[in-house]
C-alpha atoms as a PDB file:
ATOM      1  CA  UNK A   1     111.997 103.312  93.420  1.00  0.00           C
ATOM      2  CA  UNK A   2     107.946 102.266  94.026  1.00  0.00           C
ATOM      3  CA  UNK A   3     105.126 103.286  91.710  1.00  0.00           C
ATOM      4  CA  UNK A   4     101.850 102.927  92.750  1.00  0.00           C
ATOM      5  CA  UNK A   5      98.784 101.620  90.665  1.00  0.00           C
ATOM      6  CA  UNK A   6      95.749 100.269  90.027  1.00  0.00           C
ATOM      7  CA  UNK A   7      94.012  97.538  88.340  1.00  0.00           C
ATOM      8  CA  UNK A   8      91.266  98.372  85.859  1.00  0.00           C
ATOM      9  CA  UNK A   9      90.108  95.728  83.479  1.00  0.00           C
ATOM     10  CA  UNK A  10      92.849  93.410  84.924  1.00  0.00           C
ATOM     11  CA  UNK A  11      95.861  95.391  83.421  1.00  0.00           C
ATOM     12  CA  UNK A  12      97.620  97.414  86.046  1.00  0.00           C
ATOM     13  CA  UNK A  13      97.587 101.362  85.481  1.00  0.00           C
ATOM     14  CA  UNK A  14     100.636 103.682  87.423  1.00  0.00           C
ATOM     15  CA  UNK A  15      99.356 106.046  89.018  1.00  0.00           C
ATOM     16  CA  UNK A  16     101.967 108.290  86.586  1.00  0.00           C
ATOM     17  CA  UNK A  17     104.807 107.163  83.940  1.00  0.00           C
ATOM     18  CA  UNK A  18     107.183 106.048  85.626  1.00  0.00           C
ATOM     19  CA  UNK A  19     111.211 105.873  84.257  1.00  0.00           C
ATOM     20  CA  UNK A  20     111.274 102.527  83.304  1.00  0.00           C
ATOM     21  CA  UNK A  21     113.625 101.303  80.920  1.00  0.00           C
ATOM     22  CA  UNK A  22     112.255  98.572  78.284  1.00  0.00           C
ATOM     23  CA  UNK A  23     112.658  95.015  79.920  1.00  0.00           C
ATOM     24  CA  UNK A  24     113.151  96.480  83.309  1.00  0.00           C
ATOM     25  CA  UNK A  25     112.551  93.965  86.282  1.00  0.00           C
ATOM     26  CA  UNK A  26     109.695  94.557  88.609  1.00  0.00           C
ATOM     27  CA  UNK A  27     107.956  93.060  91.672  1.00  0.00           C
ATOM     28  CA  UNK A  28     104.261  93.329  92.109  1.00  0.00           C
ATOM     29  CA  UNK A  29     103.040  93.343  95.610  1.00  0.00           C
ATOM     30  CA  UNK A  30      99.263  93.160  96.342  1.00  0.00           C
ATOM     31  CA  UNK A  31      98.075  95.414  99.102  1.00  0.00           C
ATOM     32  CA  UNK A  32      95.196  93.781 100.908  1.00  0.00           C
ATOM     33  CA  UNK A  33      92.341  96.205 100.457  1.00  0.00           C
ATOM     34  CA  UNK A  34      91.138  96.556 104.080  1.00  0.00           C
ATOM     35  CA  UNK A  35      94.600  98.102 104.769  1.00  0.00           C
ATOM     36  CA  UNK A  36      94.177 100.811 101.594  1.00  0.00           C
ATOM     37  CA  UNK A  37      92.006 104.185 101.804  1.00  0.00           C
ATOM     38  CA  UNK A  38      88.191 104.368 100.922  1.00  0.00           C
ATOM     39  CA  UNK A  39      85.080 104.676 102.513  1.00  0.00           C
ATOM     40  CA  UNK A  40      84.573 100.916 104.139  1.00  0.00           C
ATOM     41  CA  UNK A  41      88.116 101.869 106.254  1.00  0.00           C
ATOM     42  CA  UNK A  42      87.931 102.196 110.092  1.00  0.00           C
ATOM     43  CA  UNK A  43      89.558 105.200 111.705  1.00  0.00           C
ATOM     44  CA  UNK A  44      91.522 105.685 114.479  1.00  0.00           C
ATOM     45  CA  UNK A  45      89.180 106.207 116.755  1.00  0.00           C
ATOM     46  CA  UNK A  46      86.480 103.398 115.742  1.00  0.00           C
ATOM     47  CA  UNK A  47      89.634 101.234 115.761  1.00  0.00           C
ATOM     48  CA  UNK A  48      90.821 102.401 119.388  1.00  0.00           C
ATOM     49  CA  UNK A  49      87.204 102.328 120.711  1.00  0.00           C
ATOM     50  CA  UNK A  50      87.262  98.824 120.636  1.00  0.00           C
ATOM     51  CA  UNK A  51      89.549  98.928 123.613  1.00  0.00           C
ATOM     52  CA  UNK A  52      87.838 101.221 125.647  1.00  0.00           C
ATOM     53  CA  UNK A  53      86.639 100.241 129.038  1.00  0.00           C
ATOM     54  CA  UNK A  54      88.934  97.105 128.944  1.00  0.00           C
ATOM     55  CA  UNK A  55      91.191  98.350 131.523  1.00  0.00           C
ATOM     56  CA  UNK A  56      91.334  96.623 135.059  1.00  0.00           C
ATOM     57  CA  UNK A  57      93.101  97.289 138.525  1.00  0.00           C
ATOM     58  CA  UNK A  58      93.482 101.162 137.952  1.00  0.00           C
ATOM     59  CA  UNK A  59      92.882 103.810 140.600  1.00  0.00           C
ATOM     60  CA  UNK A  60      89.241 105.151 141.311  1.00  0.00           C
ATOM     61  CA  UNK A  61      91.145 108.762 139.983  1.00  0.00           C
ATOM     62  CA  UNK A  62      93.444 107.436 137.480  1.00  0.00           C
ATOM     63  CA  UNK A  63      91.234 109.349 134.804  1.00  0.00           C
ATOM     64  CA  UNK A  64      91.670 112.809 137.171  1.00  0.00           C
ATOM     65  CA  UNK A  65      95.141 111.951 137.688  1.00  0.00           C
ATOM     66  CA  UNK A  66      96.680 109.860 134.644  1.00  0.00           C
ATOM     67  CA  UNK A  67      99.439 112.479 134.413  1.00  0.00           C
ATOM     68  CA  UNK A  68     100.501 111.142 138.141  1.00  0.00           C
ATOM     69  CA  UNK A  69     100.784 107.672 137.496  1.00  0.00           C
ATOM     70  CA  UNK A  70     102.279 108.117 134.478  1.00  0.00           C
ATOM     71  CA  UNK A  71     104.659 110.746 134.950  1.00  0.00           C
ATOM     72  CA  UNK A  72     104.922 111.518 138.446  1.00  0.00           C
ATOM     73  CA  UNK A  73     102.962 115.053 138.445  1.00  0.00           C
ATOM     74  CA  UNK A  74     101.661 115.991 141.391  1.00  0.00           C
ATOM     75  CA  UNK A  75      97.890 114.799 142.003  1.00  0.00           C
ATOM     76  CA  UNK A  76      95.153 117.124 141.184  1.00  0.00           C
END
């Protein structure tokens, strides 16, 4: 079972009640907060824009033609 929280005011807060008996073990695992949701977090795309324009050796048409060299299609 996982129940997700929060900390506020240093106590941690579940996101809902959770079935937990009294005296129940638990583990606590910190998230590291560039990999959780908000505002400061990349998306996809600002993440994969980093790569563009690093590729080298391809074919003057391999942007015309990916589906080719890829898959075999014929050329367009």
């Amino acid at each position: 079972m996982t129940l997700h929280g929060y900390i506020k005011n240093g106590q941690i807060v579940l996101e809902r009640d959770g079935p937990l008996p009294e005296g129940a073990a638990v583990k606590i695992e910190v998230l590291d907060a560039k990999k959780t949701s908000g505002p400061d977090q990349e998306t996809l795309g600002q993440r994969l824009l980093k790569h563009a324009g690093k590729a080298r050796g391809l074919p003057r048409d391999a942007s015309r033609n990916h589906d080719h060299y890829l898959y075999g299609t014929p050329k367009k």
